[in-house]
C-alpha atoms as a PDB file:
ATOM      1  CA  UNK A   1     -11.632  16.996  17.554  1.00  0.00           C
ATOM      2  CA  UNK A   2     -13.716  20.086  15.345  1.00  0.00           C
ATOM      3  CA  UNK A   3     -12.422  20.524  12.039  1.00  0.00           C
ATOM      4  CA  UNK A   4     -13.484  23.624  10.580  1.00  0.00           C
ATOM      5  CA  UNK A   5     -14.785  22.148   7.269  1.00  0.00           C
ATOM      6  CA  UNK A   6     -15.041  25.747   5.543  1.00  0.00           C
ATOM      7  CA  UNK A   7     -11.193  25.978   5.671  1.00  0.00           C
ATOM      8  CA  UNK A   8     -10.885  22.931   3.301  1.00  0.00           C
ATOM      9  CA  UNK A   9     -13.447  23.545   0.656  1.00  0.00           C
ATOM     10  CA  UNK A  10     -11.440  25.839  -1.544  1.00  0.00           C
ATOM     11  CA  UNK A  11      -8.806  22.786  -1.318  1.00  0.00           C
ATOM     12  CA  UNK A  12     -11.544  20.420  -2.002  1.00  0.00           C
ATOM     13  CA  UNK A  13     -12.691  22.307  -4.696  1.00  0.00           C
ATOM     14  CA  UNK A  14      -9.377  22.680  -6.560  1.00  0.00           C
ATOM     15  CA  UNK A  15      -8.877  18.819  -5.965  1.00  0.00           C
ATOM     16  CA  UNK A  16     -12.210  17.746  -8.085  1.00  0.00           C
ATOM     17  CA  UNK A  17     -11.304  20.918 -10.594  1.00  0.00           C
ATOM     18  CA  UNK A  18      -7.925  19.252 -11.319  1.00  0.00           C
ATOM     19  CA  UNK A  19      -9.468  15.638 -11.641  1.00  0.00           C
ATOM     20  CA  UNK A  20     -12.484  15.822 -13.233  1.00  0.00           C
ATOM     21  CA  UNK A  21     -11.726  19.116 -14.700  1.00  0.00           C
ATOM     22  CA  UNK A  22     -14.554  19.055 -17.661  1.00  0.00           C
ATOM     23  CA  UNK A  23     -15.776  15.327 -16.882  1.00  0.00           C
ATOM     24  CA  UNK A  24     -14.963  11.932 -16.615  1.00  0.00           C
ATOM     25  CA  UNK A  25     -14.904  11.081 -20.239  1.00  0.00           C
ATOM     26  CA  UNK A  26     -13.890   7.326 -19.510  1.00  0.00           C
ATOM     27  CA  UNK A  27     -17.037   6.563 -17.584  1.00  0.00           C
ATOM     28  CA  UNK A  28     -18.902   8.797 -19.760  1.00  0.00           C
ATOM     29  CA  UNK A  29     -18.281   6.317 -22.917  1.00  0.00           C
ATOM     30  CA  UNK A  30     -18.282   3.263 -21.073  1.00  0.00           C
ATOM     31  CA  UNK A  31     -20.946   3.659 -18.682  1.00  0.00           C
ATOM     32  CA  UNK A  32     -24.627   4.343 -19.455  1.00  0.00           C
ATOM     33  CA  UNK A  33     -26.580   6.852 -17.833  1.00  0.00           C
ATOM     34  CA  UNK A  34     -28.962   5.656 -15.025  1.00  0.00           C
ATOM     35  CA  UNK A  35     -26.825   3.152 -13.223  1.00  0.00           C
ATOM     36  CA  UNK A  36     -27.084   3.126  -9.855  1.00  0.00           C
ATOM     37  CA  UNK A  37     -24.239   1.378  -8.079  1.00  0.00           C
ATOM     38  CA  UNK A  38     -22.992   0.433  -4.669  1.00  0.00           C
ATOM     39  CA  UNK A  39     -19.510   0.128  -3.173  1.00  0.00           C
ATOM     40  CA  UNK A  40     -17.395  -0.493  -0.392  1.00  0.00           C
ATOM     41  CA  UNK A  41     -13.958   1.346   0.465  1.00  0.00           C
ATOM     42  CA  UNK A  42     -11.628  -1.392   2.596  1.00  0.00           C
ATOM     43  CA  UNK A  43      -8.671  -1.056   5.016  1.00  0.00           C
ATOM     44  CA  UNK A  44      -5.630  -3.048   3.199  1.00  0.00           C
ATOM     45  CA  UNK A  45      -3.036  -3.020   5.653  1.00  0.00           C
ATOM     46  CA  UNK A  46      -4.017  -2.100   9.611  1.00  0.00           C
ATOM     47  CA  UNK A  47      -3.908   1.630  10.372  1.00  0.00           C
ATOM     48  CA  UNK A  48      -5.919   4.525  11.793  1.00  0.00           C
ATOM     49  CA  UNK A  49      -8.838   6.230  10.019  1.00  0.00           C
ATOM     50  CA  UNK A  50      -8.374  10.024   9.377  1.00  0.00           C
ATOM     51  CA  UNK A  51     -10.521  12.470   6.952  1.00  0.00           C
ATOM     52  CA  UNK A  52     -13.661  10.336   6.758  1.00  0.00           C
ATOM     53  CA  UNK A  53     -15.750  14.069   6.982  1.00  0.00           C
ATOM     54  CA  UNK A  54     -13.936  14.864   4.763  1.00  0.00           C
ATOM     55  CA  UNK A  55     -15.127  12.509   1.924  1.00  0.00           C
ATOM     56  CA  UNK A  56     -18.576  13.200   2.430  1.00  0.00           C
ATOM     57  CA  UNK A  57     -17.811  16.908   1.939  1.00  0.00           C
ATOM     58  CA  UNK A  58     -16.289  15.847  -1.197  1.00  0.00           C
ATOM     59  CA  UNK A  59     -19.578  13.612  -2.669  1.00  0.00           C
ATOM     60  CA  UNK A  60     -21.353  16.625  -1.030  1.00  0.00           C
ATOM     61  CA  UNK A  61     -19.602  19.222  -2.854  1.00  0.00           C
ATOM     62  CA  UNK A  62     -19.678  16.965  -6.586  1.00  0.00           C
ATOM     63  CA  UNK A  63     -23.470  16.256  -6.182  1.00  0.00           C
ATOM     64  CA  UNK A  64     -23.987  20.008  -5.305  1.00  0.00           C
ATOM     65  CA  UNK A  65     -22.012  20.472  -8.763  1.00  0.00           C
ATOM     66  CA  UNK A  66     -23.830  17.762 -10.788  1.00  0.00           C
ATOM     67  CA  UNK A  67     -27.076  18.586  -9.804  1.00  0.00           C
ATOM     68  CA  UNK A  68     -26.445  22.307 -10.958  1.00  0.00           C
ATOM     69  CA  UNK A  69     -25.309  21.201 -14.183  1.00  0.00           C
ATOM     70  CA  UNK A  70     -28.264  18.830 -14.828  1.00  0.00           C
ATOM     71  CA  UNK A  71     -31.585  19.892 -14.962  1.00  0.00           C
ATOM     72  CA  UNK A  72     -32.721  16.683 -13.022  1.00  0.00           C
ATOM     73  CA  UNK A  73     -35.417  16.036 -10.571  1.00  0.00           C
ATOM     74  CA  UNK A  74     -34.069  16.790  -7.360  1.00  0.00           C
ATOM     75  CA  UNK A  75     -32.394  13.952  -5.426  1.00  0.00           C
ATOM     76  CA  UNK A  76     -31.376  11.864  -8.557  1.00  0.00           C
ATOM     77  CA  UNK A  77     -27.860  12.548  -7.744  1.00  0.00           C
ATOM     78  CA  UNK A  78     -28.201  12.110  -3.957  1.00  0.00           C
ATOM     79  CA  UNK A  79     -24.797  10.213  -3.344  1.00  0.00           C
ATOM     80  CA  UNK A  80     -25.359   8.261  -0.107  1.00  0.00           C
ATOM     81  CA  UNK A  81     -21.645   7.926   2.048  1.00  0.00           C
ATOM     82  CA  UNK A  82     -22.502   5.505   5.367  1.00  0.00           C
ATOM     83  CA  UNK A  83     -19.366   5.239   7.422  1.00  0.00           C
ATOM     84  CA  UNK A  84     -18.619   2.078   9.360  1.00  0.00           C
ATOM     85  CA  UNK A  85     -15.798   3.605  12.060  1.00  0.00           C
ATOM     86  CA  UNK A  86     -14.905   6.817  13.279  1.00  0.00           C
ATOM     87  CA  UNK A  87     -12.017   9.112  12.390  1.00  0.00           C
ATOM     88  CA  UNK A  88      -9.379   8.227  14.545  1.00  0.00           C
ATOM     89  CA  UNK A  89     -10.223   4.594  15.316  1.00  0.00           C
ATOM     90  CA  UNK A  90      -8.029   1.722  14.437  1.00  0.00           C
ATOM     91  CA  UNK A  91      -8.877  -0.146  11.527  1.00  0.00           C
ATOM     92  CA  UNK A  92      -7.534  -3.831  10.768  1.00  0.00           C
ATOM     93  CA  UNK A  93      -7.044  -5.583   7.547  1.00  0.00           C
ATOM     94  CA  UNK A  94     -10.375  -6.176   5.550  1.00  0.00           C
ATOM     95  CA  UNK A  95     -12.021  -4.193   7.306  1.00  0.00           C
ATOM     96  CA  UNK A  96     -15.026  -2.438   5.799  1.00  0.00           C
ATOM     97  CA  UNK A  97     -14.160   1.623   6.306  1.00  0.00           C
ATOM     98  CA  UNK A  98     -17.084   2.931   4.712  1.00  0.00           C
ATOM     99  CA  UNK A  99     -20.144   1.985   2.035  1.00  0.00           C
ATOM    100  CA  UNK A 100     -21.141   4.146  -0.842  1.00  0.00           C
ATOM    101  CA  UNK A 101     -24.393   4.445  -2.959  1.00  0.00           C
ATOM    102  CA  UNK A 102     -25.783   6.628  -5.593  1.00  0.00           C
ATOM    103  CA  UNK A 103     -25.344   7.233  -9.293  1.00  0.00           C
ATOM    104  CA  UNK A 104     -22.275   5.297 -10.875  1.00  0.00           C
ATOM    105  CA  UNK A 105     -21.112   8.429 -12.612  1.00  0.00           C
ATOM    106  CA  UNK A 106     -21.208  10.354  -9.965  1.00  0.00           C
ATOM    107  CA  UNK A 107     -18.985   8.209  -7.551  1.00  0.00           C
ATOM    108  CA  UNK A 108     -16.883   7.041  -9.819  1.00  0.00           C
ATOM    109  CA  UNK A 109     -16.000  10.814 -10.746  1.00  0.00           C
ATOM    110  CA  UNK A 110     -15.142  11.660  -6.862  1.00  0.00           C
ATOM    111  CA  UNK A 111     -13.522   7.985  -6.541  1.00  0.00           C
ATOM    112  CA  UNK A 112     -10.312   8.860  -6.679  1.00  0.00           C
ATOM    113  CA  UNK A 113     -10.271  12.813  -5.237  1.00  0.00           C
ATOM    114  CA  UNK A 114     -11.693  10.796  -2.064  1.00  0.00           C
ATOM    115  CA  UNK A 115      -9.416   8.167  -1.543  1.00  0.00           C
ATOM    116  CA  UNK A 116      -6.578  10.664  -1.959  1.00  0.00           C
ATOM    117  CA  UNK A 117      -7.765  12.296   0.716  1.00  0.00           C
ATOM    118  CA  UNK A 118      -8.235   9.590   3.240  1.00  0.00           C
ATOM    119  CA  UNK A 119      -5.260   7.487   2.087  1.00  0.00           C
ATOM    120  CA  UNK A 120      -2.892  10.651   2.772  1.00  0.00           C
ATOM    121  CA  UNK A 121      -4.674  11.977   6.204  1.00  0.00           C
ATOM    122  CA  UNK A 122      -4.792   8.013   7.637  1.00  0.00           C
ATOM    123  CA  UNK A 123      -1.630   7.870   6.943  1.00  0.00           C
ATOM    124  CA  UNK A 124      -0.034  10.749   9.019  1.00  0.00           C
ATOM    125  CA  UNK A 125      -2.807   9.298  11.551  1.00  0.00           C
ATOM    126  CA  UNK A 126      -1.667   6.194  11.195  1.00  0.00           C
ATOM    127  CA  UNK A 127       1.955   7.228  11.339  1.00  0.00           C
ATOM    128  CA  UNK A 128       1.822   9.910  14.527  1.00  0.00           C
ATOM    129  CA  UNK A 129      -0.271   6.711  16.066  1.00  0.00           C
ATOM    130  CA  UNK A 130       3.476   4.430  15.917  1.00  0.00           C
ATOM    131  CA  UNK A 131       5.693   7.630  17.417  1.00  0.00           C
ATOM    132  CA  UNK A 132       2.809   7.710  19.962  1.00  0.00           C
ATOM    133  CA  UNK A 133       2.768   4.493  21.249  1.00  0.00           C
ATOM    134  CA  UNK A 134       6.605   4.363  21.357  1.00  0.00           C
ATOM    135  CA  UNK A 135       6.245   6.934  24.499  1.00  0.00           C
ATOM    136  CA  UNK A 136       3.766   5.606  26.357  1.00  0.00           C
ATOM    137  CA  UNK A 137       5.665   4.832  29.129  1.00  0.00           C
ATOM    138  CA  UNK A 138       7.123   8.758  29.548  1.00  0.00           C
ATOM    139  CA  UNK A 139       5.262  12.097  30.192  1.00  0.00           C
ATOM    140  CA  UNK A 140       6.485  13.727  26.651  1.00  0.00           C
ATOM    141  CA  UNK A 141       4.170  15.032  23.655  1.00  0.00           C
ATOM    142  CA  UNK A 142       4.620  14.103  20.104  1.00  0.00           C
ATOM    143  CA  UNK A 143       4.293  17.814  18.319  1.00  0.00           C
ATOM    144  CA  UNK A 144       4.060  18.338  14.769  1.00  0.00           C
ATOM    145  CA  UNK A 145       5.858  20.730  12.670  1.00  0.00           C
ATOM    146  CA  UNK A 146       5.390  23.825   9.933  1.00  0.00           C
ATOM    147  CA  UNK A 147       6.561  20.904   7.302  1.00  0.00           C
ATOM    148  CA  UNK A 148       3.761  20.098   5.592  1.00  0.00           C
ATOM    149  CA  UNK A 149       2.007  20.035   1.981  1.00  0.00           C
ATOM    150  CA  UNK A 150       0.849  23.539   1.026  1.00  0.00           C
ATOM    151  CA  UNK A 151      -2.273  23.884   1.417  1.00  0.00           C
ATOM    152  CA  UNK A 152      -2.710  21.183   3.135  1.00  0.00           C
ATOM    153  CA  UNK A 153      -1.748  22.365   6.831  1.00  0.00           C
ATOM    154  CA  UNK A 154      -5.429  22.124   8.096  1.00  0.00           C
ATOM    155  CA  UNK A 155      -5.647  18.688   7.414  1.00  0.00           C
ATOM    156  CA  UNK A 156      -2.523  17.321   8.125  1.00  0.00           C
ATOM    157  CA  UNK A 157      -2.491  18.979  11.739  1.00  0.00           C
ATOM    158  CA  UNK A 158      -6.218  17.174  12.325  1.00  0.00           C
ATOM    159  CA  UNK A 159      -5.087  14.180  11.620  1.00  0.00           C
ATOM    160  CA  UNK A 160      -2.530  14.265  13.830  1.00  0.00           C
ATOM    161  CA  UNK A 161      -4.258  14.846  16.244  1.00  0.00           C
ATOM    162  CA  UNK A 162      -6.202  11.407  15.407  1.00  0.00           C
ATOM    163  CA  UNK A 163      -3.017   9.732  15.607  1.00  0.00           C
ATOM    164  CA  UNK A 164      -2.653  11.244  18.973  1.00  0.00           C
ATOM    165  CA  UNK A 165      -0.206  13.341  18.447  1.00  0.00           C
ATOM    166  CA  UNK A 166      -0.480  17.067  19.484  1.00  0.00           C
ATOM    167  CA  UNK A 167      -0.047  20.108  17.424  1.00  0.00           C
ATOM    168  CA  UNK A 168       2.976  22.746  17.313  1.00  0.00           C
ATOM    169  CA  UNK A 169       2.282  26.790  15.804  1.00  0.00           C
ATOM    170  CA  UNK A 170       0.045  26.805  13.223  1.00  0.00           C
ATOM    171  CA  UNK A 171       1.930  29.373  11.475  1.00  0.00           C
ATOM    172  CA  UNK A 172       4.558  32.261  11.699  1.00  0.00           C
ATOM    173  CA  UNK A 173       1.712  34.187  13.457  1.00  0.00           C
ATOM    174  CA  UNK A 174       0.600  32.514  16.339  1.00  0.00           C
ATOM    175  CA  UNK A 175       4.072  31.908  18.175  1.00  0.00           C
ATOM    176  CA  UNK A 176       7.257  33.117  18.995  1.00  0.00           C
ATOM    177  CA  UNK A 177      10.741  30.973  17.836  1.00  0.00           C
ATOM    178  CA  UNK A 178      13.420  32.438  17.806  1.00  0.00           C
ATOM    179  CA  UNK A 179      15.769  30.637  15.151  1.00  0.00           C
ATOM    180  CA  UNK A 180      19.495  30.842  14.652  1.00  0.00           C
ATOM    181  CA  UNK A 181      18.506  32.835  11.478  1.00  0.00           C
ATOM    182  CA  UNK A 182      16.765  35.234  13.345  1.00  0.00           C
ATOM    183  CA  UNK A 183      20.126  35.577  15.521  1.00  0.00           C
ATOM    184  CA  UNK A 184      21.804  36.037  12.560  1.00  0.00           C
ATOM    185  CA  UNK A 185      20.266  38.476  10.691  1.00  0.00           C
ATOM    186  CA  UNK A 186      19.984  40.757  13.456  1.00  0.00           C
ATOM    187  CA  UNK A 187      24.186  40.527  13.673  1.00  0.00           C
ATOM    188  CA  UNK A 188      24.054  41.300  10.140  1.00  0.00           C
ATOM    189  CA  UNK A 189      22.097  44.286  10.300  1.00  0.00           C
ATOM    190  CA  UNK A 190      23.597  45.618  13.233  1.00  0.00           C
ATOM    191  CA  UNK A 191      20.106  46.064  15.074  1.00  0.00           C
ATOM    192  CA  UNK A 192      20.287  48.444  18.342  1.00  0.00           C
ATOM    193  CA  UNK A 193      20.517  47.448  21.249  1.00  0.00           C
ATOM    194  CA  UNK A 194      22.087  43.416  20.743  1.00  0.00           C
ATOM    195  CA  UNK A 195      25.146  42.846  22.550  1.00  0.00           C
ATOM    196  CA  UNK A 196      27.907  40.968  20.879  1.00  0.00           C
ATOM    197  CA  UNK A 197      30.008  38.263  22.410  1.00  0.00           C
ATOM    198  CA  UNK A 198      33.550  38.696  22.336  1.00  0.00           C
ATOM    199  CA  UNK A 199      34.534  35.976  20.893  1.00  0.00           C
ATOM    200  CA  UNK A 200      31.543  34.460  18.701  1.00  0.00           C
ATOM    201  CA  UNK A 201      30.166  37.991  18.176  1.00  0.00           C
ATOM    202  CA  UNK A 202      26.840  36.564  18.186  1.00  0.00           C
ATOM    203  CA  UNK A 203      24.192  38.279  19.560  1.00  0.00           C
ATOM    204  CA  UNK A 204      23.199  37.038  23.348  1.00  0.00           C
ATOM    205  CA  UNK A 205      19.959  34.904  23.673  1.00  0.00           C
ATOM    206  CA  UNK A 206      19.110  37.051  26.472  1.00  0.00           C
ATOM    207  CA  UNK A 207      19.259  40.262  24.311  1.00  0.00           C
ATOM    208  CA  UNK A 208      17.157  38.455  21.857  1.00  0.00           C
ATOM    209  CA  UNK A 209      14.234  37.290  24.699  1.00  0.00           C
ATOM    210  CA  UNK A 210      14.116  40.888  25.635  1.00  0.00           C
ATOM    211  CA  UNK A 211      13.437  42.122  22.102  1.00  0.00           C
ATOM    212  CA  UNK A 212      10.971  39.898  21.639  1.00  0.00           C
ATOM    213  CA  UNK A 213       9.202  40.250  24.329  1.00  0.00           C
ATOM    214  CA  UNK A 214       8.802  43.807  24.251  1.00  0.00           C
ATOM    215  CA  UNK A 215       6.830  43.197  21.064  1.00  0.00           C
ATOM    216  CA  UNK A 216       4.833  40.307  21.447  1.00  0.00           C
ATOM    217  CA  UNK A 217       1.198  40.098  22.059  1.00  0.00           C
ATOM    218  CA  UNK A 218       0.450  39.315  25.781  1.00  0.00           C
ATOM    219  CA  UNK A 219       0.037  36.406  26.669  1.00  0.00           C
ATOM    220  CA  UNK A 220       1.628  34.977  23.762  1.00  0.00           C
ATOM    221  CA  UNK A 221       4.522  32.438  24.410  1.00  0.00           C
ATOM    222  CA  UNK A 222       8.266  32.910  23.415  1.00  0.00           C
ATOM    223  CA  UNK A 223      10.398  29.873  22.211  1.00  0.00           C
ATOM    224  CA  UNK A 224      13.538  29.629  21.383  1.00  0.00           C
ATOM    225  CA  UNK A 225      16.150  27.559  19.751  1.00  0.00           C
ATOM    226  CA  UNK A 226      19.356  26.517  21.506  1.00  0.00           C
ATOM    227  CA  UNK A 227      22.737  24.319  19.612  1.00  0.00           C
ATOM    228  CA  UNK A 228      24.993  23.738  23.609  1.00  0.00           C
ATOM    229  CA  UNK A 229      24.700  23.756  27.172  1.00  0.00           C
ATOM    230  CA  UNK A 230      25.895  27.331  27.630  1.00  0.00           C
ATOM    231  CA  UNK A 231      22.630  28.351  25.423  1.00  0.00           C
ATOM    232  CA  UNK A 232      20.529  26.803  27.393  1.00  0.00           C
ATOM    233  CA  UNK A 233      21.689  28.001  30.393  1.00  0.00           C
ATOM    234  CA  UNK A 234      20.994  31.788  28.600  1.00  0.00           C
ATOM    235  CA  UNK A 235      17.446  30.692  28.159  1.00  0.00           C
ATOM    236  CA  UNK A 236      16.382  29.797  31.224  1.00  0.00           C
ATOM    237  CA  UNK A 237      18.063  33.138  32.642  1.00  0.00           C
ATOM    238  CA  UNK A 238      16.250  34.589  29.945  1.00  0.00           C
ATOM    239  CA  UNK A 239      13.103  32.843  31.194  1.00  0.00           C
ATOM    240  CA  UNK A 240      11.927  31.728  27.880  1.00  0.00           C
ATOM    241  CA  UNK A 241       8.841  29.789  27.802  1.00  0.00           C
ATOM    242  CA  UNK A 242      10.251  26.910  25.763  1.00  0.00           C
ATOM    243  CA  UNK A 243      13.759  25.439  25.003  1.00  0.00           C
ATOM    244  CA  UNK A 244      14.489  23.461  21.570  1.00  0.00           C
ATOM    245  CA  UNK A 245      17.026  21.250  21.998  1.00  0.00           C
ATOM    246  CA  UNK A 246      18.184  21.409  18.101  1.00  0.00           C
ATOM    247  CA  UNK A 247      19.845  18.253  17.067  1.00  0.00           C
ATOM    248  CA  UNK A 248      21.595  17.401  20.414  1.00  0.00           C
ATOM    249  CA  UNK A 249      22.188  13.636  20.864  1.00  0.00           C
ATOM    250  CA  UNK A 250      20.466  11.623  23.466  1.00  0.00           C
ATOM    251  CA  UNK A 251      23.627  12.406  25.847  1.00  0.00           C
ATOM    252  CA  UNK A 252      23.449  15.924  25.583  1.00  0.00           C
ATOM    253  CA  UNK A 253      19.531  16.253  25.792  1.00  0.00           C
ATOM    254  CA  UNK A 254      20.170  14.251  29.234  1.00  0.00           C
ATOM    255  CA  UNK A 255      22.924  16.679  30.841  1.00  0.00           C
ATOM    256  CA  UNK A 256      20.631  19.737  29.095  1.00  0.00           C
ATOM    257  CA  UNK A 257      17.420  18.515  31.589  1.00  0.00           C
ATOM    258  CA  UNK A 258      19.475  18.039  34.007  1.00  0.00           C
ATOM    259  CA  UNK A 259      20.780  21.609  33.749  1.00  0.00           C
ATOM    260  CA  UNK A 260      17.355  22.776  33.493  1.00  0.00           C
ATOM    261  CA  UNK A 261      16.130  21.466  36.418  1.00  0.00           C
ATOM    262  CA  UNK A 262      19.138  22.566  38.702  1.00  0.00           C
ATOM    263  CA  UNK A 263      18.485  26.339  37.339  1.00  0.00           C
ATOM    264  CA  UNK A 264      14.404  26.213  37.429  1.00  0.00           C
ATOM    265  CA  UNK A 265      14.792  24.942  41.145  1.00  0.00           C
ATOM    266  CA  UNK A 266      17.087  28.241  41.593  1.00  0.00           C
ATOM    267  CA  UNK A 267      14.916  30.483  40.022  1.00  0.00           C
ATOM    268  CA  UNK A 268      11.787  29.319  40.769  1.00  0.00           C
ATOM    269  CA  UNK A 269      10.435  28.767  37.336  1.00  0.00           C
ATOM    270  CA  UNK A 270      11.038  26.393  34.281  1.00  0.00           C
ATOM    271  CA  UNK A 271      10.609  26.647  31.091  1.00  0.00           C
ATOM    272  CA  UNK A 272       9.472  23.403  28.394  1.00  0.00           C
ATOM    273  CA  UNK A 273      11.570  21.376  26.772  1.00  0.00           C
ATOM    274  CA  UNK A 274      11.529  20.126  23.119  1.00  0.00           C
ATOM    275  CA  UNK A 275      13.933  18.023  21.193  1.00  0.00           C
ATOM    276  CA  UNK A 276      14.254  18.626  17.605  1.00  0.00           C
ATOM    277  CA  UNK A 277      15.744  17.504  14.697  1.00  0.00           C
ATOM    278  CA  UNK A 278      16.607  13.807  13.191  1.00  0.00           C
ATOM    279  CA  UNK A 279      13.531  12.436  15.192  1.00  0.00           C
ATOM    280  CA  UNK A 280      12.758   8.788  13.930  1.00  0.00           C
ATOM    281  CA  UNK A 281      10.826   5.809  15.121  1.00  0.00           C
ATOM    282  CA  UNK A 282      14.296   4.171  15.717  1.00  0.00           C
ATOM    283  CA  UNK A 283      15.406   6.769  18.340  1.00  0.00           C
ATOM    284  CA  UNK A 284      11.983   8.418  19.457  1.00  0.00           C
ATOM    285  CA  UNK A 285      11.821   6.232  23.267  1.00  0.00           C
ATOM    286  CA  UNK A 286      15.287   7.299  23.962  1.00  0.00           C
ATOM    287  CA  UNK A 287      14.581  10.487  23.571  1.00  0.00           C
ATOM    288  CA  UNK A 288      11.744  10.463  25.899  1.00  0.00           C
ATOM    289  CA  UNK A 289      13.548   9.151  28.263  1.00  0.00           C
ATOM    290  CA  UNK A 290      16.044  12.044  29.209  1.00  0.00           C
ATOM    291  CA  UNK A 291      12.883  13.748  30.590  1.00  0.00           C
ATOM    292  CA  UNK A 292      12.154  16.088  27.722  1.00  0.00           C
ATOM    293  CA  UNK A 293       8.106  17.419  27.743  1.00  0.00           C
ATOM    294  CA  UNK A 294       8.165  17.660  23.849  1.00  0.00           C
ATOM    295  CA  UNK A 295       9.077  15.535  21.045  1.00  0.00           C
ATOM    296  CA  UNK A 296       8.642  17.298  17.047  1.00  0.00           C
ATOM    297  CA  UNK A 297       8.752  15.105  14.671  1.00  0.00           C
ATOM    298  CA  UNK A 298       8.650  16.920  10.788  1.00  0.00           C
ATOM    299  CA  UNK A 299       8.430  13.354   9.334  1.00  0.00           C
ATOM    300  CA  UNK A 300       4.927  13.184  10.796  1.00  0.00           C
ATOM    301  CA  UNK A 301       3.029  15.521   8.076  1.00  0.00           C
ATOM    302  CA  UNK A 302       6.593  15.193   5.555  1.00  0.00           C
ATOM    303  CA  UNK A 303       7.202  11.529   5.158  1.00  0.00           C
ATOM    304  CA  UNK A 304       3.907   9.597   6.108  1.00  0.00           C
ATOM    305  CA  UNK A 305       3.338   7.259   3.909  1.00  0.00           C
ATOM    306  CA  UNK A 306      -0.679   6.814   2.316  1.00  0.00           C
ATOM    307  CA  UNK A 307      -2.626   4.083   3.993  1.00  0.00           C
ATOM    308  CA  UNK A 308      -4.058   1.460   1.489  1.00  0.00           C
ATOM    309  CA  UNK A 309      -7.354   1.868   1.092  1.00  0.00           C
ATOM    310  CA  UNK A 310      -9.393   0.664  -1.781  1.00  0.00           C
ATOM    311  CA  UNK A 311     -13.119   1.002  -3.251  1.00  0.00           C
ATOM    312  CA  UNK A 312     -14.740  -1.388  -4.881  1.00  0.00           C
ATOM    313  CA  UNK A 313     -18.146  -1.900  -6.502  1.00  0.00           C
ATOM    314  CA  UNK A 314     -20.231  -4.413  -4.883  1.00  0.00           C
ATOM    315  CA  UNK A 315     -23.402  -4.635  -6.779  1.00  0.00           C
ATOM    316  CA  UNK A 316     -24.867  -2.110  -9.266  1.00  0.00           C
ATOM    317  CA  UNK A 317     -28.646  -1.859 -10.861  1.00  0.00           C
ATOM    318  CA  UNK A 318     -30.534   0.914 -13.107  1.00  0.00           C
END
């Protein structure tokens, strides 16, 4: 699982700017210069590891910036980050994640940027791991969503992948859905060409597949969002690529698979399946179970909470 690691420095950057901003003045009056120090970062709870590259970017990127400030023989502020587990494996409590070495000042000044960054990405890990293992037992994906911390998209969708989950559209430009919004603005504006129903007068899903896929890139796919059974039904017809089921129950996702399967067996083709919408650990299996290929799950990347993780100095010397 490649993570690009030039798409995060800017974030990485900004992250140290806003901490250290012009230096650690505590450990500058507390803490001679000289010391050398190691230090261990442990697992508190049990979890799964995410954004350990990550970290050693970050001592990378601070010793890069100390050693340019410094007119210091080179290698003085070498900061030495040793991991003991992978990203993505499971940790358990007290377990040893990683060791650290090199010039007190220097990790102390990245201490915290770093553990914000592993505490946050192990978590959604950690997190996507539980909706994971919940649907074992079925052929369905967990997917993640657009919901995530500005910014921070890169990240977050890498470590869900760690957690085993699978990733939805990166962004607005590399995939089609077609929202209720977009239905409704184009009734608004009156756009050429959509048909209104009678008595919704709403424009027709199938109006809305064929404007979109005049446009699209080839080979791109086309999703689209559907509230009922009779939208559905338009979407297959319409031979979208993928169906969101948007906040059906469990009952209705059931009768909506079924319908699926009856018209895909007519036509010869069928489309993916994804249940949306009020997704929790409570309700996830169930959901599986009606025979849905796609789970998304916003509270992956939105509501994961930060694993607890901790570094502490284990022997120091100058």
């Amino acid at each position: 699982m490649k993570l690009n690691l030039e798409e995060v420095k800017p974030l990485i950057h900004l992250a140290l700017k806003e901490d250290v901003g012009a230096g650690d003045i505590t450990t500058k009056v507390t803490v001679p210069t000289g010391i050398k120090a190691k230090g261990i970062v442990i697992a508190k709870e049990r979890g799964r590891i995410a954004g350990l590259e990550i970290v050693k970017l970050i001592f990378k990127m601070l010793e890069s910036r100390m050693t340019g400030r410094t007119s210091s023989i080179k290698g003085q502020n070498k900061i030495r980050f040793r991991t003991k587990v992978k990203d993505g494996d499971k940790v358990r409590k007290g377990q040893i994640i990683a060791e650290i070495s090199g010039p007190v000042r220097s990790i102390l000044m990245a201490e915290r940027t770093a553990l914000n960054f592993l505490q946050r990405l192990s978590g959604i890990a950690t997190f996507t791991a539980e909706f994971v293992d919940k649907v074992k037992p079925y052929k369905v994906k967990i997917m993640d969503t657009r919901k995530t911390t500005p910014g921070w998209r890169v990240l977050e969708k890498y470590a869900v992948r760690l957690g085993g989950g699978c990733n939805h559209r990166r962004g607005l430009y590399d995939g089609v859905l077609i929202k209720d919004n977009h239905i409704q603005i184009n009734k608004c504006s009156g756009t050429p060409g959509l048909r209104l129903k009678k008595k919704e007068k709403v424009p027709v899903i199938g109006e809305m597949m064929k404007l979109a896929r005049k446009r699209v890139p080839p080979g791109m796919k086309i999703e689209i969002e559907v509230k009922n059974l009779r939208e559905v039904k338009e979407a297959v017809r319409a031979e979208a690529d993928i169906i969101m089921l948007d906040n059906m129950n469990v009952g209705q996702m059931k009768k909506a698979v079924e319908l699926v399967e009856l018209l895909s067996s007519a036509i010869g083709r069928r489309p993916l399946l994804e249940a949306s919408g009020g997704v929790n650990l409570r309700n996830v299996r169930e959901i599986a179970k009606t025979g849905v290929d796609m789970v998304s799950v916003g509270a992956l990347t939105h509501s994961a909470k930060g694993l607890d993780l901790s570094f502490d100095i284990t022997e120091c010397s100058s």
